[in-house]
Protein backbone atom coordinates (compact mmCIF):
# COMPACT_ATOMS: atom_id res chain seq x y z
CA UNK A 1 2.01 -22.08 -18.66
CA UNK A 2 -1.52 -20.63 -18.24
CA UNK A 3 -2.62 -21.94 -15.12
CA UNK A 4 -6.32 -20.46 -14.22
CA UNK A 5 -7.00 -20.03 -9.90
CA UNK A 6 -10.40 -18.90 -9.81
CA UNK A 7 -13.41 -19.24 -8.01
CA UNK A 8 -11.99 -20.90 -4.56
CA UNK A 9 -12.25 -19.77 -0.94
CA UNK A 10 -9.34 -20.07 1.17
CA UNK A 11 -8.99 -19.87 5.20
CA UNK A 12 -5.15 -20.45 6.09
CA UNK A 13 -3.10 -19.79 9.06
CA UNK A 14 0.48 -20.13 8.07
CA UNK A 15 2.31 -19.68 4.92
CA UNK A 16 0.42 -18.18 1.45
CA UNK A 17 -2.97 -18.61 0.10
CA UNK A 18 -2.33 -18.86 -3.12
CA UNK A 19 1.41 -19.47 -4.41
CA UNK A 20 2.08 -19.19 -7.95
CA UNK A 21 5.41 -19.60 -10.31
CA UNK A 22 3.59 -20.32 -13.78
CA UNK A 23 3.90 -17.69 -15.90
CA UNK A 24 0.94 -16.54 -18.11
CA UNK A 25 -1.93 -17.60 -15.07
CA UNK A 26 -4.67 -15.75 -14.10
CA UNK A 27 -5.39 -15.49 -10.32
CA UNK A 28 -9.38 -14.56 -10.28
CA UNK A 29 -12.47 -14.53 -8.55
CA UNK A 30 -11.05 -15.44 -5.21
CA UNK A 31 -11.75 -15.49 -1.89
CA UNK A 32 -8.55 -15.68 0.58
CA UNK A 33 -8.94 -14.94 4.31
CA UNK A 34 -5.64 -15.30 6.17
CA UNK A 35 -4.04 -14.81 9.93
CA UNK A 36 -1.91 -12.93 10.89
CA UNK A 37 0.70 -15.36 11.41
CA UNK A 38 0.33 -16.43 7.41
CA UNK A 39 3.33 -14.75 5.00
CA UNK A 40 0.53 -13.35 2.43
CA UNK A 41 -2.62 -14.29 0.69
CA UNK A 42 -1.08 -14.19 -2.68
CA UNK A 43 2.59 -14.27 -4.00
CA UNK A 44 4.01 -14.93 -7.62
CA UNK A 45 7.98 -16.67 -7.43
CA UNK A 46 9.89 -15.93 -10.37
CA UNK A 47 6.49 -15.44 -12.71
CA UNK A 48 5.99 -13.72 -15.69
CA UNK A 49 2.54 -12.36 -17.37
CA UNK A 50 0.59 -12.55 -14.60
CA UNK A 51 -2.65 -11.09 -14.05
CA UNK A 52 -4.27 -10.96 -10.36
CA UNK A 53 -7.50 -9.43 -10.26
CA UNK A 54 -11.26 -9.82 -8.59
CA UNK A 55 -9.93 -11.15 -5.03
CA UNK A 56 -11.33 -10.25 -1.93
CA UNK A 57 -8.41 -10.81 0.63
CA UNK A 58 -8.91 -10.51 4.42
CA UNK A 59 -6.72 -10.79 7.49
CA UNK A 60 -8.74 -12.06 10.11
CA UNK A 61 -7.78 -11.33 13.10
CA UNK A 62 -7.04 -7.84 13.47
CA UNK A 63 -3.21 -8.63 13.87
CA UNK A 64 -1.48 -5.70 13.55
CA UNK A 65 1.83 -8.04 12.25
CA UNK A 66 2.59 -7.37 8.79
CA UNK A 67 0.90 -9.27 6.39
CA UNK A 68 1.27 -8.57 2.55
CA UNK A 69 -1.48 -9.20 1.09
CA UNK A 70 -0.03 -9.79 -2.22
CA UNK A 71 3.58 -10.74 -2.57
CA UNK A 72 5.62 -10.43 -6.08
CA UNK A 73 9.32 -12.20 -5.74
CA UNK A 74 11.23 -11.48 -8.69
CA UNK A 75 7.92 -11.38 -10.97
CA UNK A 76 8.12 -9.05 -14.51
CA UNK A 77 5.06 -7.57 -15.53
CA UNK A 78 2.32 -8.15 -13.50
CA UNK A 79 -0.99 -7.27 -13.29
CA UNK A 80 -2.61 -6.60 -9.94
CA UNK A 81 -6.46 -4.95 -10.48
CA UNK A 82 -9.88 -4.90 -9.07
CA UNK A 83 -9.43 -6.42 -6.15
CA UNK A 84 -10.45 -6.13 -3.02
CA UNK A 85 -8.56 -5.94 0.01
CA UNK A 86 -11.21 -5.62 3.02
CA UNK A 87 -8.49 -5.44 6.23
CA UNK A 88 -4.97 -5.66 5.50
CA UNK A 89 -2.12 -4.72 7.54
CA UNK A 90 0.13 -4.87 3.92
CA UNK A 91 -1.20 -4.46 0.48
CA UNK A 92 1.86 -4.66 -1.60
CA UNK A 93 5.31 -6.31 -1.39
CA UNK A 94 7.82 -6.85 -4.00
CA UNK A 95 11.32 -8.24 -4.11
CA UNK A 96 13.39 -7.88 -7.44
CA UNK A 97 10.55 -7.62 -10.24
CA UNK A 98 10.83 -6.21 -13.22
CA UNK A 99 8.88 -5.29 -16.25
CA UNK A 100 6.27 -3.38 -15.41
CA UNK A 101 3.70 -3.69 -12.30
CA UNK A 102 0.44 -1.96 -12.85
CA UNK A 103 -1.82 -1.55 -9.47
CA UNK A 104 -4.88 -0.47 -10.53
CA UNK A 105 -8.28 0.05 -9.57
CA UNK A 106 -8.45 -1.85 -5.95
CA UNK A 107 -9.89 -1.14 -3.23
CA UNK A 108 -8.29 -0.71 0.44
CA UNK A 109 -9.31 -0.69 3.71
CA UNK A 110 -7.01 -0.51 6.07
CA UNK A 111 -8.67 1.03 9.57
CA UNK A 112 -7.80 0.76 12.74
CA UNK A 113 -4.32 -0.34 11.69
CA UNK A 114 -0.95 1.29 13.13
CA UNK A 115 2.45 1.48 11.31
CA UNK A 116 5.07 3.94 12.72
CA UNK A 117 9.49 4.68 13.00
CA UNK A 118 8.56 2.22 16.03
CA UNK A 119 7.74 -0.87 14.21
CA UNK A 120 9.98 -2.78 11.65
CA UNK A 121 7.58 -2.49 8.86
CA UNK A 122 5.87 1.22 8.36
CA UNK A 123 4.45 0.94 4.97
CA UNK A 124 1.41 -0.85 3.35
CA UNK A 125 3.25 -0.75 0.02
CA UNK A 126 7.32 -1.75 0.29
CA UNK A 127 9.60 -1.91 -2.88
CA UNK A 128 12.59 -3.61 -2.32
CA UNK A 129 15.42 -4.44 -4.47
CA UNK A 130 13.28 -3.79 -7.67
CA UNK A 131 13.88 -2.39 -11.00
CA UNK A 132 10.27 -2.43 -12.26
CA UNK A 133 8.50 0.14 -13.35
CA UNK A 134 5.58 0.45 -11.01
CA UNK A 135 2.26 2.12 -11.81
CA UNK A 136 -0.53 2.79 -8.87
CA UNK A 137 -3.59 4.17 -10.40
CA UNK A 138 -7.25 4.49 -10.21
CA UNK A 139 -7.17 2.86 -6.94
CA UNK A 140 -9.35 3.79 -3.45
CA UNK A 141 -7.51 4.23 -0.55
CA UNK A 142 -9.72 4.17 2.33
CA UNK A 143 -7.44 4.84 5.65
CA UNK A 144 -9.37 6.16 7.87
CA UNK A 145 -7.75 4.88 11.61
CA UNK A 146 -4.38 4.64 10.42
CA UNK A 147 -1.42 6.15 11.65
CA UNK A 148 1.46 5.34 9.40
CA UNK A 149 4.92 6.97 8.37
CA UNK A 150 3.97 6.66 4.54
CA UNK A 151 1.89 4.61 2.13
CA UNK A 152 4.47 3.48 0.05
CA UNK A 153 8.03 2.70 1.57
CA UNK A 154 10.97 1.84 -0.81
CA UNK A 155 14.43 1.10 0.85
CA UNK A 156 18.13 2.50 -1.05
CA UNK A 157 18.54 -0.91 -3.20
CA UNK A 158 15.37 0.18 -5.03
CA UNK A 159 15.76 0.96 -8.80
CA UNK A 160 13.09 1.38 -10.47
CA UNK A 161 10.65 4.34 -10.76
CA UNK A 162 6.80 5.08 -9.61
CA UNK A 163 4.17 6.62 -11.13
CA UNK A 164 1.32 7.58 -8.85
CA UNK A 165 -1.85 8.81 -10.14
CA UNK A 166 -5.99 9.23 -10.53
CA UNK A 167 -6.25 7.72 -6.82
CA UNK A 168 -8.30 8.78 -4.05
CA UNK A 169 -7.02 8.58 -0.49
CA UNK A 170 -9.67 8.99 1.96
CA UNK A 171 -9.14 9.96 5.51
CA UNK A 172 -12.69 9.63 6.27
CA UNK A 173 -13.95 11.91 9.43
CA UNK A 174 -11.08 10.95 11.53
CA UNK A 175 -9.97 14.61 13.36
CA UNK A 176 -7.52 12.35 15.84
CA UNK A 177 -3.73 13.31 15.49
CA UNK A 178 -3.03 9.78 14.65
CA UNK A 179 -4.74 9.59 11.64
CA UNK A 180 -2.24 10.33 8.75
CA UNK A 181 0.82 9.53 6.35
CA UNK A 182 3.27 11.70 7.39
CA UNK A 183 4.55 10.71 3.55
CA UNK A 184 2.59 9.90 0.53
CA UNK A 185 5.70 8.48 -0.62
CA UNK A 186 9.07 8.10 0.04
CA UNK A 187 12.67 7.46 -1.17
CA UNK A 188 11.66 6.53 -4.59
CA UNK A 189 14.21 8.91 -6.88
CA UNK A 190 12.00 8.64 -10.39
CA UNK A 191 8.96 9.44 -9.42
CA UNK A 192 5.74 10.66 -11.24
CA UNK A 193 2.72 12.24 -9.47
CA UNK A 194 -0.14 12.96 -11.51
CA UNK A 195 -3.84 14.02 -10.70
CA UNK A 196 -5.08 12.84 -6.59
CA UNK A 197 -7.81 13.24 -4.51
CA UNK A 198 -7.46 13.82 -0.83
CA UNK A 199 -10.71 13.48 1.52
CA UNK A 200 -9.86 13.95 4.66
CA UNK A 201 -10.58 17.50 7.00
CA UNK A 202 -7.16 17.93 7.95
CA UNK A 203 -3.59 18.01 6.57
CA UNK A 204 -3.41 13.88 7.22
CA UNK A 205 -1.24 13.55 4.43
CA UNK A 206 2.05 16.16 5.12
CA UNK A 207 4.20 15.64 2.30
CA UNK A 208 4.87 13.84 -0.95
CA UNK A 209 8.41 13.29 -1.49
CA UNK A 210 11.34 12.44 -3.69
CA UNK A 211 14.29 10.40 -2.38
CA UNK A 212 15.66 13.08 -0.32
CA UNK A 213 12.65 13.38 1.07
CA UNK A 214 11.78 17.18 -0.13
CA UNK A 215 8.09 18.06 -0.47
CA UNK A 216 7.29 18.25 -3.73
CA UNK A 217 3.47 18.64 -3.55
């Protein structure tokens, strides 16, 4: 256990940057630029304790695939802060975690990206069949460009609950129509929105939502 990744630079073109199953590591300090025909630039497999923090992650070549960025497959408590993600098309992707996963204080940049009902995957942030208890704070959303049916996406096997709190999401200047979430959030049944901030000179984000999808804002 305890396996330390810091400090490297990584260009890859298929697969993951940085694969980890030890439980107990620290992912740190590093520097992973991927295509868009790589799976992620970070992904934990069946970890526990993990923390994943100080990366600057890139996809470099404006793919508008998805690409998650990091990648948690049943994972219990992890740690995701501080990092950096200049241009993903995905931040976020889990698959049966547990525990608790705390998102905090990153920085995203996701411009000139599209998601929409006419693509397969529509969020940056997808829960899947989890039962964690997810917490996305402190963290700077900077979206300016991007049209996209919500930031965070779960499907119906998802069973665990969301808090979402002291974030900014910045629309930047962008006036055009297709600049906007038409949901903050959506199908997630226990969920807990505290204190935002919304930049942005138009209604780019329309609703916040519970499963049913009933404004709750």
């Amino acid at each position: 256990t305890g396996n330390v990744i810091c400090g490297n630079t990584i260009i890859h073109q298929y697969g993951i940057g940085i694969q980890c199953y030890t439980p107990d590591s620290r992912i740190e300090k590093n520097e992973i630029r991927s295509s868009g025909k790589s799976e992620a630039c970070i992904a934990t497999l069946a970890n526990t304790n993990t923390i994943i923090a100080d990366n600057e992650l890139t996809l470099t070549d404006g793919s508008r695939q998805f690409h998650a960025a990091v990648e948690l497959i049943r994972s219990k408590d992890i740690e995701v802060k501080n990092n950096k993600f200049v241009e993903t098309s995905g931040v976020l992707c889990t698959y049966g975690c547990n525990g608790s996963i705390m998102f905090t204080g990153n920085e995203i940049g996701l411009t000139g990206k599209q998601y929409g009902e006419n693509t397969y995957y529509t969020a940056p942030f997808e829960f899947h069949d989890d039962k964690a208890s997810f917490a996305i704070s402190g963290n700077r959303f900077d979206v300016n460009e991007t049209r996209a049916s919500q930031l965070i996406e779960t499907p119906e096997g998802f069973r665990g609950s969301l808090t979402f709190d002291n974030n900014m999401v910045s629309m930047g200047q962008s006036d055009d129509d297709n600049s906007f979430f038409s949901y903050l959030v959506r199908n997630v049944d226990k969920l807990s929105v505290g204190s935002n901030q919304y930049r942005t000179k138009k209604n780019a984000i329309r609703k916040m939502s519970n499963k049913h999808n009933i404004g709750i804002q």
